[in-house]
N, C-alpha and C. Protein backbone atom coordinates (compact mmCIF):
# COMPACT_ATOMS: atom_id res chain seq x y z
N UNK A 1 0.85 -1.19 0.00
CA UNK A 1 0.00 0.00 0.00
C UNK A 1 0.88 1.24 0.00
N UNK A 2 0.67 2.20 -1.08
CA UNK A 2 1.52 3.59 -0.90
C UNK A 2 0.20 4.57 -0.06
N UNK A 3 0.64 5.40 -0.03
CA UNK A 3 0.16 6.53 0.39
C UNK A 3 -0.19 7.82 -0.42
N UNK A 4 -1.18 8.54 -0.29
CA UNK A 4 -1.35 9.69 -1.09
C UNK A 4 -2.34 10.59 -0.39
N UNK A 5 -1.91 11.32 -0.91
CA UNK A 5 -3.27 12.64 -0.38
C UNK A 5 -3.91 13.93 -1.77
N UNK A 6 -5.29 13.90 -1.30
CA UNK A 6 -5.58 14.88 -2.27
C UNK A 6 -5.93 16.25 -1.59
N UNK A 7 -6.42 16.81 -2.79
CA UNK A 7 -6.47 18.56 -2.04
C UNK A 7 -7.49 18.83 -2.77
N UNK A 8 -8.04 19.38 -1.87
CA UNK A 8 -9.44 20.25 -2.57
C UNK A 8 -10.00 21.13 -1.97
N UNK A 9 -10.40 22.05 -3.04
CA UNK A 9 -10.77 23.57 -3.12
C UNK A 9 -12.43 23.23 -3.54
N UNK A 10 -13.03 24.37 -2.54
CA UNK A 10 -14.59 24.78 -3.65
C UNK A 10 -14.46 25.30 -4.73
N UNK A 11 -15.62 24.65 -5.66
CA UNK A 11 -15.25 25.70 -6.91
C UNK A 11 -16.12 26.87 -6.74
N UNK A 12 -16.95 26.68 -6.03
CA UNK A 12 -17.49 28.11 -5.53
C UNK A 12 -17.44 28.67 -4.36
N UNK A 13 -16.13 30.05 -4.39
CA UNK A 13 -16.02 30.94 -3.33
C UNK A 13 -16.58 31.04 -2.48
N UNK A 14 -17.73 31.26 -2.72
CA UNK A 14 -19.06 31.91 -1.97
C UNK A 14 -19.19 30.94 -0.56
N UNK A 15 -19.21 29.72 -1.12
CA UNK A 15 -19.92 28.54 -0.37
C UNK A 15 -19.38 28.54 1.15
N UNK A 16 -18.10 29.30 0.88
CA UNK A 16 -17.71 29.08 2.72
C UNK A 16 -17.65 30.60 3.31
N UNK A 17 -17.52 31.36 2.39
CA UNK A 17 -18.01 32.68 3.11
C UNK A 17 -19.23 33.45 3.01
N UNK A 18 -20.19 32.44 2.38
CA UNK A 18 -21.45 32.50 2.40
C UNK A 18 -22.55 31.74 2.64
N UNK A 19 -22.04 30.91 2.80
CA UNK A 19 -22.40 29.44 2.99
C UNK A 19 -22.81 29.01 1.81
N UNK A 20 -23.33 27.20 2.20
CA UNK A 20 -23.68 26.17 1.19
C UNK A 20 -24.87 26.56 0.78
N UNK A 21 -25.11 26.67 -0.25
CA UNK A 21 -26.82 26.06 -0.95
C UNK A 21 -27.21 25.03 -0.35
N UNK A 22 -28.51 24.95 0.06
CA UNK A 22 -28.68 23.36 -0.23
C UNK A 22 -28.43 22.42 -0.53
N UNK A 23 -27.87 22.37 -1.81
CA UNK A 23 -27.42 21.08 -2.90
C UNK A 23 -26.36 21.72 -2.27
N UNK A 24 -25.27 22.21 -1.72
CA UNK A 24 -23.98 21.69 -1.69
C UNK A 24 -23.85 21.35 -0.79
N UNK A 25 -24.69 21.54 0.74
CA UNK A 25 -24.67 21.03 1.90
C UNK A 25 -25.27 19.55 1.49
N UNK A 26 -26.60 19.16 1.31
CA UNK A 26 -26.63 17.59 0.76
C UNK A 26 -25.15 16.80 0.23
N UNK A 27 -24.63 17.66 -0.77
CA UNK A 27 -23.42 17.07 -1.36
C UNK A 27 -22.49 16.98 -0.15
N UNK A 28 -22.26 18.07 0.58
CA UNK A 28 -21.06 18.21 2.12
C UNK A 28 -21.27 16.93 2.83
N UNK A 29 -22.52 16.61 3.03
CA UNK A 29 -22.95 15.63 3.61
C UNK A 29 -22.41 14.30 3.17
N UNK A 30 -22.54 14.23 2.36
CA UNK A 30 -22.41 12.59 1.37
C UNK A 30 -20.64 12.62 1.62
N UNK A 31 -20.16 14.30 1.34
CA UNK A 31 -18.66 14.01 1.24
C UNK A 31 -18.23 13.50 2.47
N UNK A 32 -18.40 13.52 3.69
CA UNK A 32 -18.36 13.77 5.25
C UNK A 32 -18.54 12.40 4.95
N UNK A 33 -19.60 11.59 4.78
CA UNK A 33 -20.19 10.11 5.13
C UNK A 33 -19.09 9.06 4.32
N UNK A 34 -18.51 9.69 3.12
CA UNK A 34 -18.13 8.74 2.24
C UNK A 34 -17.20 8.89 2.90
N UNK A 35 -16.10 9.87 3.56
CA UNK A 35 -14.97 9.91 4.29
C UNK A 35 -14.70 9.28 5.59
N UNK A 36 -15.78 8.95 6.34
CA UNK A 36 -16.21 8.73 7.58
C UNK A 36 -16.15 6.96 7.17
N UNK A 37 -16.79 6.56 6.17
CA UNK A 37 -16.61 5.51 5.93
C UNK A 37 -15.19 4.63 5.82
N UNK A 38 -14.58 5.60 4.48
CA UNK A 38 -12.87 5.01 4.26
C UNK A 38 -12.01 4.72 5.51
N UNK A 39 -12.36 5.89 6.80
CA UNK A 39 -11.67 6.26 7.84
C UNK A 39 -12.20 4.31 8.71
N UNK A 40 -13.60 4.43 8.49
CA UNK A 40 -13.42 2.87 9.17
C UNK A 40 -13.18 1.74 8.96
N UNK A 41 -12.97 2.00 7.37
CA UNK A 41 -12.07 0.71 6.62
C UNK A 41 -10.22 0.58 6.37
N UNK A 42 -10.20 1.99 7.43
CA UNK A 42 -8.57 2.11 7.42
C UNK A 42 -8.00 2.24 5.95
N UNK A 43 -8.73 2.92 5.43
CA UNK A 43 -8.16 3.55 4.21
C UNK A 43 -7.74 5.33 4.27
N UNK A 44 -8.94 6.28 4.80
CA UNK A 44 -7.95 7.25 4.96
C UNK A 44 -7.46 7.42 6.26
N UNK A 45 -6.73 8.36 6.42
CA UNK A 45 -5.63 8.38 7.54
C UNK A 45 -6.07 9.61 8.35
N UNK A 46 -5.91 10.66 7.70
CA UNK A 46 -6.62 12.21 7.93
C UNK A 46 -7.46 12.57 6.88
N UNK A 47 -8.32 13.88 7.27
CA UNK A 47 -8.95 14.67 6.72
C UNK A 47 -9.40 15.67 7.45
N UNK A 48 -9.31 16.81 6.73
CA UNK A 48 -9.24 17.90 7.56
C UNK A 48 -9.37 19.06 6.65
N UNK A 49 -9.63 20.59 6.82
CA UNK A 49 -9.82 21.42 6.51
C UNK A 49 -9.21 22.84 7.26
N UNK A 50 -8.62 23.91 6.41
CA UNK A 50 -8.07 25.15 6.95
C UNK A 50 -9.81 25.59 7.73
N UNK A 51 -9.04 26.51 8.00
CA UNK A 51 -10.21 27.25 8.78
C UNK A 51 -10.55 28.94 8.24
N UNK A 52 -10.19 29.00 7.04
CA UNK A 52 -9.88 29.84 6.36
C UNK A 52 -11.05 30.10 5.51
N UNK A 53 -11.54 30.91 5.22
CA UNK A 53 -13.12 31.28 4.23
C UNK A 53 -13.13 32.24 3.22
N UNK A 54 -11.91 32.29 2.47
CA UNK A 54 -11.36 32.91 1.15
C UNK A 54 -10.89 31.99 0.64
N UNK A 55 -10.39 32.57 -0.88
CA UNK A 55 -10.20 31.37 -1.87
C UNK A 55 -8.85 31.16 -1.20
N UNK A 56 -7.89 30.83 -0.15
CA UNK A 56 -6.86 29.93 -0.02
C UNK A 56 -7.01 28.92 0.59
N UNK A 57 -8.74 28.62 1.33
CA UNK A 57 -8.81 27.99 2.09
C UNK A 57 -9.10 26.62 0.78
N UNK A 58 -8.52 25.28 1.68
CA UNK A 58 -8.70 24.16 1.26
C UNK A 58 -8.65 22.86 2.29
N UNK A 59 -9.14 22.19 1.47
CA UNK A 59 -9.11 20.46 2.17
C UNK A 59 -7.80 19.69 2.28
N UNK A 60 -7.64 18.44 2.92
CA UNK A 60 -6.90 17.55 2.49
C UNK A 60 -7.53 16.36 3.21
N UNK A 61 -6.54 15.21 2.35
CA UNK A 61 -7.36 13.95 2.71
C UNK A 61 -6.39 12.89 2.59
N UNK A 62 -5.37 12.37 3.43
CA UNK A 62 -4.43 11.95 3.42
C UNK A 62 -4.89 10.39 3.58
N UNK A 63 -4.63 8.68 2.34
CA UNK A 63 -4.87 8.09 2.46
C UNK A 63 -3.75 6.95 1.93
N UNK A 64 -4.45 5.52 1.75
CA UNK A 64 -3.34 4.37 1.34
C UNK A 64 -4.13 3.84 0.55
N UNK A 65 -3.60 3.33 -0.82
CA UNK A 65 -4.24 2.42 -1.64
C UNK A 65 -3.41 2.08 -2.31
N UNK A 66 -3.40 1.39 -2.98
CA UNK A 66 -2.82 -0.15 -3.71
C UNK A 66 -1.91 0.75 -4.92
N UNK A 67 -2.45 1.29 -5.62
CA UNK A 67 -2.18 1.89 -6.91
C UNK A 67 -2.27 3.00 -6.96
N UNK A 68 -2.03 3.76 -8.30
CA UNK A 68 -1.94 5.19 -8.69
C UNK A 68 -4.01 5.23 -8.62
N UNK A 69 -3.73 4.17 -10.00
CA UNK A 69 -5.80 3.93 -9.85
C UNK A 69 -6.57 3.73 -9.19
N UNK A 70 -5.94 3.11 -8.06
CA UNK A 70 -6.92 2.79 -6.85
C UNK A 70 -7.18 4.80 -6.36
N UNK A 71 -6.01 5.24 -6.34
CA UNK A 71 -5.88 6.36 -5.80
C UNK A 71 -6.80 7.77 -6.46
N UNK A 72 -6.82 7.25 -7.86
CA UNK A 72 -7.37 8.32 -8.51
C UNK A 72 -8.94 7.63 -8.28
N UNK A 73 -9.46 6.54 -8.24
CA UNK A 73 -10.24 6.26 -7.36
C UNK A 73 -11.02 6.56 -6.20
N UNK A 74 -10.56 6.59 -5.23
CA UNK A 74 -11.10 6.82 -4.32
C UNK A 74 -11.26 9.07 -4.24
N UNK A 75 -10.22 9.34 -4.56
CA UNK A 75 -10.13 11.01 -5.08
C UNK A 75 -11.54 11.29 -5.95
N UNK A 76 -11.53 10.69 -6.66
CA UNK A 76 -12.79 11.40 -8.28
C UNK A 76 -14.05 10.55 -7.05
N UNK A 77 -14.05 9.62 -6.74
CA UNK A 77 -15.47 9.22 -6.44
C UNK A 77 -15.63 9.86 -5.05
N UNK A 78 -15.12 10.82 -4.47
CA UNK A 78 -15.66 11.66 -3.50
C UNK A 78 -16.76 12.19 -3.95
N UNK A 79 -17.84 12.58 -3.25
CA UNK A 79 -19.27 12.99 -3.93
C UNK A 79 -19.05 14.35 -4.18
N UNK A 80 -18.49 15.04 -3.05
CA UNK A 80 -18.14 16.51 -3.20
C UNK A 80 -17.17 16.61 -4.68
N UNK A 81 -16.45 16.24 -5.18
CA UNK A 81 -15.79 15.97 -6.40
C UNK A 81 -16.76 15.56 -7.33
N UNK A 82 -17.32 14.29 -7.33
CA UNK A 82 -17.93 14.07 -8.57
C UNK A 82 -18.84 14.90 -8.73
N UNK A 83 -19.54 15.70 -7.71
CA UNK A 83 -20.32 16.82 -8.50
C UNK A 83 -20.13 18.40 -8.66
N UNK A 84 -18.96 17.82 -8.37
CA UNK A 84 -17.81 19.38 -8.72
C UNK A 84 -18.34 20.81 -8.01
N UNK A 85 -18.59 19.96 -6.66
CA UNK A 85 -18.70 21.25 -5.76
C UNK A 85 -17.01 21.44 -5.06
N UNK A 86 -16.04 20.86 -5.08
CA UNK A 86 -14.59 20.45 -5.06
C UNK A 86 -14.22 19.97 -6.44
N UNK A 87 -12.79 20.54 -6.55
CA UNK A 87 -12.30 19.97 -7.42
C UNK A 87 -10.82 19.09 -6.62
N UNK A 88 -10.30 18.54 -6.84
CA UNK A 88 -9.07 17.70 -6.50
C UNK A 88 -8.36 18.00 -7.37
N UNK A 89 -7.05 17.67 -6.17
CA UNK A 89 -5.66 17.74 -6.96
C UNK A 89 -4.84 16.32 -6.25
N UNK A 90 -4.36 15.21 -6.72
CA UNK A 90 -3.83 14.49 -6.30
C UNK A 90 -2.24 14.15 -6.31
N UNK A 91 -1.68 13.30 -5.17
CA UNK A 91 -0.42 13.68 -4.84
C UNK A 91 0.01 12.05 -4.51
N UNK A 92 0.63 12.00 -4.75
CA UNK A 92 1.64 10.73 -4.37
C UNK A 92 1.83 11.48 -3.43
N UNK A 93 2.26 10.66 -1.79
CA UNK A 93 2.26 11.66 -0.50
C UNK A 93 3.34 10.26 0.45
N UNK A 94 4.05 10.77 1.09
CA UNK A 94 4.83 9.92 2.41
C UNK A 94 4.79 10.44 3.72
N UNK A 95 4.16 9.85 4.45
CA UNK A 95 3.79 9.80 5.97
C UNK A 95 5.38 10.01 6.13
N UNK A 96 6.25 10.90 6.73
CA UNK A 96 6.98 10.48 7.57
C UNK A 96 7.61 10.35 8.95
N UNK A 97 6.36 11.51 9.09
CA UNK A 97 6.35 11.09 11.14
C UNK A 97 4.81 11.16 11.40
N UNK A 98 4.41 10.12 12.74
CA UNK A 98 2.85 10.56 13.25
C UNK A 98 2.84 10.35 14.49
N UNK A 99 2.07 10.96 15.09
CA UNK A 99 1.74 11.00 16.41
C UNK A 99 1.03 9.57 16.82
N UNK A 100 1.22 8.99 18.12
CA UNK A 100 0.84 7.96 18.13
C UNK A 100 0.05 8.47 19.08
N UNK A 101 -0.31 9.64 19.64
CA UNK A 101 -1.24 9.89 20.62
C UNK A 101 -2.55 10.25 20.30
């Protein structure tokens, strides 16, 4: 298993310094659940978000899978991604220190 992490941005500004629509909170939702899931199949590692509500603010989502494809995988089928309320950027990524606490 390698490791990787993706990054993602809203594609709409607004959404965090104005909040979600509807449909992007439904979508927030699904993204949250589908993440919440990987996290209990010990696939991702972290996920997390700046706290930031201008366009520098972004995601990350630090995980392990088999392949490049497995990887671009699990990245594109985020819901927040596939309906391009996020876009991704993916990374070949190496853990090299963690807290064991």
């Amino acid at each position: 298993m390698c490791e990787y992490l993706y990054k993602i941005h809203p594609t709409r500004s607004g959404m965090l310094s104005e909040g979600p629509t509807p449909e992007e909170a439904a979508i927030l939702s699904q993204h949250f659940d589908y993440l919440s899931r990987l996290v209990d199949q010990a696939v991702v590692v972290l996920a997390g978000r700046t706290l930031t509500t201008d366009d520098r603010s972004f995601g990350i989502v630090i995980f392990r899978a088999g392949s490049d494809e497995d990887a671009r995988h699990v990245a594109e089928n985020d819901p927040a991604v596939k309906a391009g309320v996020m876009r991704a950027e993916l990374y070949p990524y190496r853990i090299a220190l963690i807290s064991r606490t």
